[in-house]
PDB file of N, CA and C in Angstrom:
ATOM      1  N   UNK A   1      -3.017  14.694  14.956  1.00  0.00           N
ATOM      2  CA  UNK A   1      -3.216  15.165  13.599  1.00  0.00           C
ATOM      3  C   UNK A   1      -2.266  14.435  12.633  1.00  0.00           C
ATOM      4  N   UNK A   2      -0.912  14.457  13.110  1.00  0.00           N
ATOM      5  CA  UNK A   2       0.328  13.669  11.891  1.00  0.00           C
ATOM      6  C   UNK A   2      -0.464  11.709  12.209  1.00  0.00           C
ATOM      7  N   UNK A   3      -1.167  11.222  12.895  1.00  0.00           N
ATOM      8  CA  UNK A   3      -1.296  10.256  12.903  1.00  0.00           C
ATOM      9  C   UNK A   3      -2.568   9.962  11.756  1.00  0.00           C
ATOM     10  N   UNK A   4      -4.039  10.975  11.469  1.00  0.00           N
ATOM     11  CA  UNK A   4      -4.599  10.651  10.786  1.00  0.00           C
ATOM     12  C   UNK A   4      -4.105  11.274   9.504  1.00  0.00           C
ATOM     13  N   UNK A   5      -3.283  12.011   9.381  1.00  0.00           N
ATOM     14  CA  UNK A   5      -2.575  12.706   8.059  1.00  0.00           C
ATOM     15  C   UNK A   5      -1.901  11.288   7.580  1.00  0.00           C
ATOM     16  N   UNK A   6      -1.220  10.630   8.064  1.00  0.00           N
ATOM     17  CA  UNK A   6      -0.549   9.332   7.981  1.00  0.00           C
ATOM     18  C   UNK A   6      -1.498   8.037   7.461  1.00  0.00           C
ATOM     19  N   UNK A   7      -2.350   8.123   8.487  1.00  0.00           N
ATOM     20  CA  UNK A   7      -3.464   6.845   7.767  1.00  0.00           C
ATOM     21  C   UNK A   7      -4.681   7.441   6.348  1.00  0.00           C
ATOM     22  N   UNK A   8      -4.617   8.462   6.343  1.00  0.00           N
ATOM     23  CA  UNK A   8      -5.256   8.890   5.235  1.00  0.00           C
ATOM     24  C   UNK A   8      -4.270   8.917   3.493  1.00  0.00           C
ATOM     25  N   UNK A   9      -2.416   9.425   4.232  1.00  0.00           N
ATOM     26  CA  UNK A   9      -1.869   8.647   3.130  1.00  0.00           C
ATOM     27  C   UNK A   9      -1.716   7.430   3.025  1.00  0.00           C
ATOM     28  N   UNK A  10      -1.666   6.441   3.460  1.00  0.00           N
ATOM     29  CA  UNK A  10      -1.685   5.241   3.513  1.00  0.00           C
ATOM     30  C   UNK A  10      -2.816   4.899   2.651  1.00  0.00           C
ATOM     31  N   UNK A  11      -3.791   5.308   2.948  1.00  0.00           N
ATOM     32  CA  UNK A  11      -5.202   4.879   2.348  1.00  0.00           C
ATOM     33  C   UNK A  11      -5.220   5.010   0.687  1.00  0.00           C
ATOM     34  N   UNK A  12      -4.729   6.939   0.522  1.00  0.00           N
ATOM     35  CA  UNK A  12      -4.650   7.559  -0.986  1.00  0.00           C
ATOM     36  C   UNK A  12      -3.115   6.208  -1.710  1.00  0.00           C
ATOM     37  N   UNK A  13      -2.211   5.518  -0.707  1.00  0.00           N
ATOM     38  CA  UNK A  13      -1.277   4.526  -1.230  1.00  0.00           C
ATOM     39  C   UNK A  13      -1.658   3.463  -2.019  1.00  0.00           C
ATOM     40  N   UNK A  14      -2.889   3.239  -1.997  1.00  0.00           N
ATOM     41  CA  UNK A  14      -3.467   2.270  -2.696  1.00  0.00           C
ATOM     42  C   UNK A  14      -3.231   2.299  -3.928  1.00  0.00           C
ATOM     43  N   UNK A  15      -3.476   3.741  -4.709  1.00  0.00           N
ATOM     44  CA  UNK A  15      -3.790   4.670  -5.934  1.00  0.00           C
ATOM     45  C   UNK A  15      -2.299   5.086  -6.107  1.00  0.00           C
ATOM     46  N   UNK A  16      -1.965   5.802  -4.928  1.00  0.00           N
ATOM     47  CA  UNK A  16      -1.054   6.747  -5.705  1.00  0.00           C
ATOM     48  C   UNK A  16       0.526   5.999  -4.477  1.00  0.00           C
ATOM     49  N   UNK A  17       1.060   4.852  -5.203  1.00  0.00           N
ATOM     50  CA  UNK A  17       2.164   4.296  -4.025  1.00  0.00           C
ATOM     51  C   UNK A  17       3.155   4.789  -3.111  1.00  0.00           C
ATOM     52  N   UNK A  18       3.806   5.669  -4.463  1.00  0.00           N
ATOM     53  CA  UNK A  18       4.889   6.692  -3.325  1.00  0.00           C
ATOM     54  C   UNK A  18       4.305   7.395  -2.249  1.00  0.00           C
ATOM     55  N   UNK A  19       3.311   7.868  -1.658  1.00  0.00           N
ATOM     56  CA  UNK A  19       2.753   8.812  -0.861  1.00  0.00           C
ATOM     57  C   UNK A  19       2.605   7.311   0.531  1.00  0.00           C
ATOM     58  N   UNK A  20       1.726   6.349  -0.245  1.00  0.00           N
ATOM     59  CA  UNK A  20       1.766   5.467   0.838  1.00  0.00           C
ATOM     60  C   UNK A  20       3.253   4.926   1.750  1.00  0.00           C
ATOM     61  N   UNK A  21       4.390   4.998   0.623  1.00  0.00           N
ATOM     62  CA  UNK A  21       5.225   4.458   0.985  1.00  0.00           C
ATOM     63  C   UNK A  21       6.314   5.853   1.913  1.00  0.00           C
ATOM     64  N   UNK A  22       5.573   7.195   1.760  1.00  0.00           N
ATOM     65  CA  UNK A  22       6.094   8.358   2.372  1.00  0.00           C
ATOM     66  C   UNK A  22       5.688   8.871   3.879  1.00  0.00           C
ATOM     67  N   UNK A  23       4.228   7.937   3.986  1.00  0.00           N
ATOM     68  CA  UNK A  23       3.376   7.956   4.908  1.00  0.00           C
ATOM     69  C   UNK A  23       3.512   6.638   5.960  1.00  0.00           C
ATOM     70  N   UNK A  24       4.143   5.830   5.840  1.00  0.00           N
ATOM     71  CA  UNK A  24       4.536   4.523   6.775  1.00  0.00           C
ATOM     72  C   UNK A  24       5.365   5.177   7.007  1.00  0.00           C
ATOM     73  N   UNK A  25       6.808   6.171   6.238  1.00  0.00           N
ATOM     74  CA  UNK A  25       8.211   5.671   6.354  1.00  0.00           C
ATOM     75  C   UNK A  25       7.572   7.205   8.025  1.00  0.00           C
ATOM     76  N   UNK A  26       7.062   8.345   7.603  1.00  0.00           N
ATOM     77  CA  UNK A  26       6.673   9.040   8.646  1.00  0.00           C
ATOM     78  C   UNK A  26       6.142   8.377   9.909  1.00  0.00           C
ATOM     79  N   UNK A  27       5.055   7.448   9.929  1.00  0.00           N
ATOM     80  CA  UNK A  27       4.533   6.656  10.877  1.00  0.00           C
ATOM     81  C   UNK A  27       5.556   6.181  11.677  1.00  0.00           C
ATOM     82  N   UNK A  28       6.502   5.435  10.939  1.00  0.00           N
ATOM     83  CA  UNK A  28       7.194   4.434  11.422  1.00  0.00           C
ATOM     84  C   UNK A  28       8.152   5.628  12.552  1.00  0.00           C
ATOM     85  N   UNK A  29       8.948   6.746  11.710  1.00  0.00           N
ATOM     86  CA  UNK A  29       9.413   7.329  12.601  1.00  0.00           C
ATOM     87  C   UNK A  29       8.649   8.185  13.751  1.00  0.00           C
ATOM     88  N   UNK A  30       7.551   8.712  13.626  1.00  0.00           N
ATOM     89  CA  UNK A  30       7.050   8.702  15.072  1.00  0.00           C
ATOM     90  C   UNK A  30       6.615   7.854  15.988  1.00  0.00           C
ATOM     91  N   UNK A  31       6.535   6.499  15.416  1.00  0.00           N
ATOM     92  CA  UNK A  31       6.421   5.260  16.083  1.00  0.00           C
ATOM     93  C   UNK A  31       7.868   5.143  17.346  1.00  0.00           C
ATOM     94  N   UNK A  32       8.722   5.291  16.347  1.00  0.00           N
ATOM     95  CA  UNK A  32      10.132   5.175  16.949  1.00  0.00           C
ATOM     96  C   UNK A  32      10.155   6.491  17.754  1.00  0.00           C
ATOM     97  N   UNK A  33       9.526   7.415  18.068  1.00  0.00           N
ATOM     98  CA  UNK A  33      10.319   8.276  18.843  1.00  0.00           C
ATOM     99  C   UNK A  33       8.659   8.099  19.668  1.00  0.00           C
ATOM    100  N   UNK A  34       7.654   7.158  19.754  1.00  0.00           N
ATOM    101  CA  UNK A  34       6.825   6.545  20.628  1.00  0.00           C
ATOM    102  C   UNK A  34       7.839   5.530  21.616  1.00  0.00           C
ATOM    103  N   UNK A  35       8.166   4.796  21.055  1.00  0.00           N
ATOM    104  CA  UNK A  35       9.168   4.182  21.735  1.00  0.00           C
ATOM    105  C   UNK A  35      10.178   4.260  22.077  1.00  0.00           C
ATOM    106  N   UNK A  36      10.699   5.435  21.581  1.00  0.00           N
ATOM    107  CA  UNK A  36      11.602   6.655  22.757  1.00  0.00           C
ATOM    108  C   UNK A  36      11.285   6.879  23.979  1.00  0.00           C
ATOM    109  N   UNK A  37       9.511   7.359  23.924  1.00  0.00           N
ATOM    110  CA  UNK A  37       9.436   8.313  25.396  1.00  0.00           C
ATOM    111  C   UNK A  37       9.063   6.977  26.016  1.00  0.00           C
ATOM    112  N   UNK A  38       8.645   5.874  25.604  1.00  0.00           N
ATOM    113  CA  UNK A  38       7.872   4.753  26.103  1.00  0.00           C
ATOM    114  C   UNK A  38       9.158   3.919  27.302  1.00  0.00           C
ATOM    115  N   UNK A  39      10.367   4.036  27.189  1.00  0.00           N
ATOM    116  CA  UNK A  39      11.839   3.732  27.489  1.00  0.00           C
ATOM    117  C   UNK A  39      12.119   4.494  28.386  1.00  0.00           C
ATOM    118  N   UNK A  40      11.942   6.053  28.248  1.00  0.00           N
ATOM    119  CA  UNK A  40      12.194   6.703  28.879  1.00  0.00           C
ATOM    120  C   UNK A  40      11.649   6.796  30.012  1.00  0.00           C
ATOM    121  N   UNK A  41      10.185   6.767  30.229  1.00  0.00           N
ATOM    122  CA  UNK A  41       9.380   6.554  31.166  1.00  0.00           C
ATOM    123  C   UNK A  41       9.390   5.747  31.942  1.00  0.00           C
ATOM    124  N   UNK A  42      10.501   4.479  31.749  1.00  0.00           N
ATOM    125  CA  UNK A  42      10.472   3.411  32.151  1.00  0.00           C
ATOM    126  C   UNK A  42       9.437   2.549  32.024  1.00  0.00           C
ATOM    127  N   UNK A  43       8.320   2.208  31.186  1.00  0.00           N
ATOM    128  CA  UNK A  43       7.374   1.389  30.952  1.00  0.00           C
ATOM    129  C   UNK A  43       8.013   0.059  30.348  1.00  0.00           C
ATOM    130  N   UNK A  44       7.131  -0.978  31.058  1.00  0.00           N
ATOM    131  CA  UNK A  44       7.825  -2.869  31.027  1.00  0.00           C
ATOM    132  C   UNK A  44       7.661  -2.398  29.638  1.00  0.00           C
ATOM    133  N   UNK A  45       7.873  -3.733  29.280  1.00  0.00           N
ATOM    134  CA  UNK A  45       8.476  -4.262  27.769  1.00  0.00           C
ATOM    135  C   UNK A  45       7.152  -4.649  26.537  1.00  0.00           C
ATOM    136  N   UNK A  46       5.635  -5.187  27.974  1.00  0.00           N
ATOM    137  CA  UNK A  46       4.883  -5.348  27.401  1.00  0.00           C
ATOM    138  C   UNK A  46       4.077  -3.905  27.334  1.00  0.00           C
ATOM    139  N   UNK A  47       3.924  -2.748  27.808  1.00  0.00           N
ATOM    140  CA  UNK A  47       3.658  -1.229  27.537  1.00  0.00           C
ATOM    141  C   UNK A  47       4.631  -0.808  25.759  1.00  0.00           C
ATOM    142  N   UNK A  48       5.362  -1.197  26.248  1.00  0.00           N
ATOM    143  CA  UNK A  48       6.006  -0.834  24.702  1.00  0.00           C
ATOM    144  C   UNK A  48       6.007  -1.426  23.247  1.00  0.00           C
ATOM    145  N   UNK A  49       5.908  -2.904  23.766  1.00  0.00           N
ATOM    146  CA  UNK A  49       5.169  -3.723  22.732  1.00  0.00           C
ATOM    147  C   UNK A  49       4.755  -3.250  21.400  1.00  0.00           C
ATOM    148  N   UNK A  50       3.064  -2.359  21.660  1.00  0.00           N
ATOM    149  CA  UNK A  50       2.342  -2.445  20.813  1.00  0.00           C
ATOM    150  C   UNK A  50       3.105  -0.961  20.012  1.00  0.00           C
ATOM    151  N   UNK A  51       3.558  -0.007  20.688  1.00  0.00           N
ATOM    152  CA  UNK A  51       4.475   1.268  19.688  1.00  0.00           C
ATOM    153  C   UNK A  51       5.613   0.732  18.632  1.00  0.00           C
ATOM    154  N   UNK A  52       6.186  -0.168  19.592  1.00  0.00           N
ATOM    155  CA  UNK A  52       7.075  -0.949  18.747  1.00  0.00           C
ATOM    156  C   UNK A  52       6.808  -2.431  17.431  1.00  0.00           C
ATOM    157  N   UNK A  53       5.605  -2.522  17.243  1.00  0.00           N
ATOM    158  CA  UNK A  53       5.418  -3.744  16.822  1.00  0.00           C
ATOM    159  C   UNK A  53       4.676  -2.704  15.423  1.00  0.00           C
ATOM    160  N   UNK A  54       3.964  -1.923  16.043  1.00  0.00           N
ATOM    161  CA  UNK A  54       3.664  -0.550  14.922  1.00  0.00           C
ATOM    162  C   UNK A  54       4.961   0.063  13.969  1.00  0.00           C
ATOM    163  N   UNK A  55       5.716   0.444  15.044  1.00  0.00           N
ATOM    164  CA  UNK A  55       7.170   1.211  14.223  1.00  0.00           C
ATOM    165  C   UNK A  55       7.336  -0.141  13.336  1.00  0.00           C
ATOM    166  N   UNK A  56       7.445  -1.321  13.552  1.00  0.00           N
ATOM    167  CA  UNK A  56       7.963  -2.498  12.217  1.00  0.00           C
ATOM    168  C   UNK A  56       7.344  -2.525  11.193  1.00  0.00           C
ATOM    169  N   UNK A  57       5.962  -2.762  11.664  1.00  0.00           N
ATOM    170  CA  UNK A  57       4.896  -2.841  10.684  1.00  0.00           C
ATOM    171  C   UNK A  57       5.089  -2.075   9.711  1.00  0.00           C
ATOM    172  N   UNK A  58       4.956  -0.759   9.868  1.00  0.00           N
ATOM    173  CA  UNK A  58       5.139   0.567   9.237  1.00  0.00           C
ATOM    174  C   UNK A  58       6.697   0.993   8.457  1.00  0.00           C
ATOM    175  N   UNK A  59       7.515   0.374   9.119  1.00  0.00           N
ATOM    176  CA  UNK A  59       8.710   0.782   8.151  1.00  0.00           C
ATOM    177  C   UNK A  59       8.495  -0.761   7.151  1.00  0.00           C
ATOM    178  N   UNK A  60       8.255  -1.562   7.404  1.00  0.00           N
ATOM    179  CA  UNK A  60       8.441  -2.844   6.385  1.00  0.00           C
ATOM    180  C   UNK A  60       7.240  -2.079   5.289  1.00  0.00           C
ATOM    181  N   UNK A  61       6.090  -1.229   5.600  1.00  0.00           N
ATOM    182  CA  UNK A  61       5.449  -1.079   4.701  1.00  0.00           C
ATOM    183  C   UNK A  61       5.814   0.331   3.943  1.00  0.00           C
ATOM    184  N   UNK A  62       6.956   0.933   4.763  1.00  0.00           N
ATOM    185  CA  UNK A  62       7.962   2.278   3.717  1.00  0.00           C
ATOM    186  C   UNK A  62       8.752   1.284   3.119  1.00  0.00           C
ATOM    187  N   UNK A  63       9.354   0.079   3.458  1.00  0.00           N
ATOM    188  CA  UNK A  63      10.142  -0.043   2.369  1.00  0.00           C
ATOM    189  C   UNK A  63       9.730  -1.375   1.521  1.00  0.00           C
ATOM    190  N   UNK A  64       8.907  -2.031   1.590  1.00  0.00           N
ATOM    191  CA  UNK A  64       8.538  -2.898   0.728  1.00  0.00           C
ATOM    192  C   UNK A  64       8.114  -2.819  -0.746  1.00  0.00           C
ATOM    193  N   UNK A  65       8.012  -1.401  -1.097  1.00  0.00           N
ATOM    194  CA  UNK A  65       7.627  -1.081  -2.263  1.00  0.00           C
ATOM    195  C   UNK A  65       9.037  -0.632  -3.076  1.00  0.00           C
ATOM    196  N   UNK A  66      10.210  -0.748  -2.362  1.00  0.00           N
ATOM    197  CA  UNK A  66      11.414  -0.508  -3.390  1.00  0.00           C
ATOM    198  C   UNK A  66      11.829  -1.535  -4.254  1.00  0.00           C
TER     199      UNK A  66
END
């Protein structure tokens, strides 16, 4: 649910920026605590990859609008 709540602000970010830029900075941190349990579990480097390449994506797009 917080994942399409997230891409639906992202979407309304187009229009309305702060929300987009409130909605990565959220992404990004459940991204990061994706790649918490992803560590924890012990999963290789390429399992974690794609959580982690998301968490960047997503915080460069919380903070690119400052």
């Amino acid at each position: 649910m917080l994942q399409i709540l997230g891409a639906a602000g992202l979407v309304v970010g187009f229009y309305i920026p702060w929300i987009g830029h409130f909605s990565a900075g959220g992404l990004a941190a459940m991204m990061l605590c994706g790649v918490g349990v992803r560590i924890k579990i012990k999963d290789t480097i390429f399992q974690t990859m794609p959580a982690f390449a998301y968490m960047v994506l997503n915080a460069y797009l919380a903070i690119a609008g400052y």
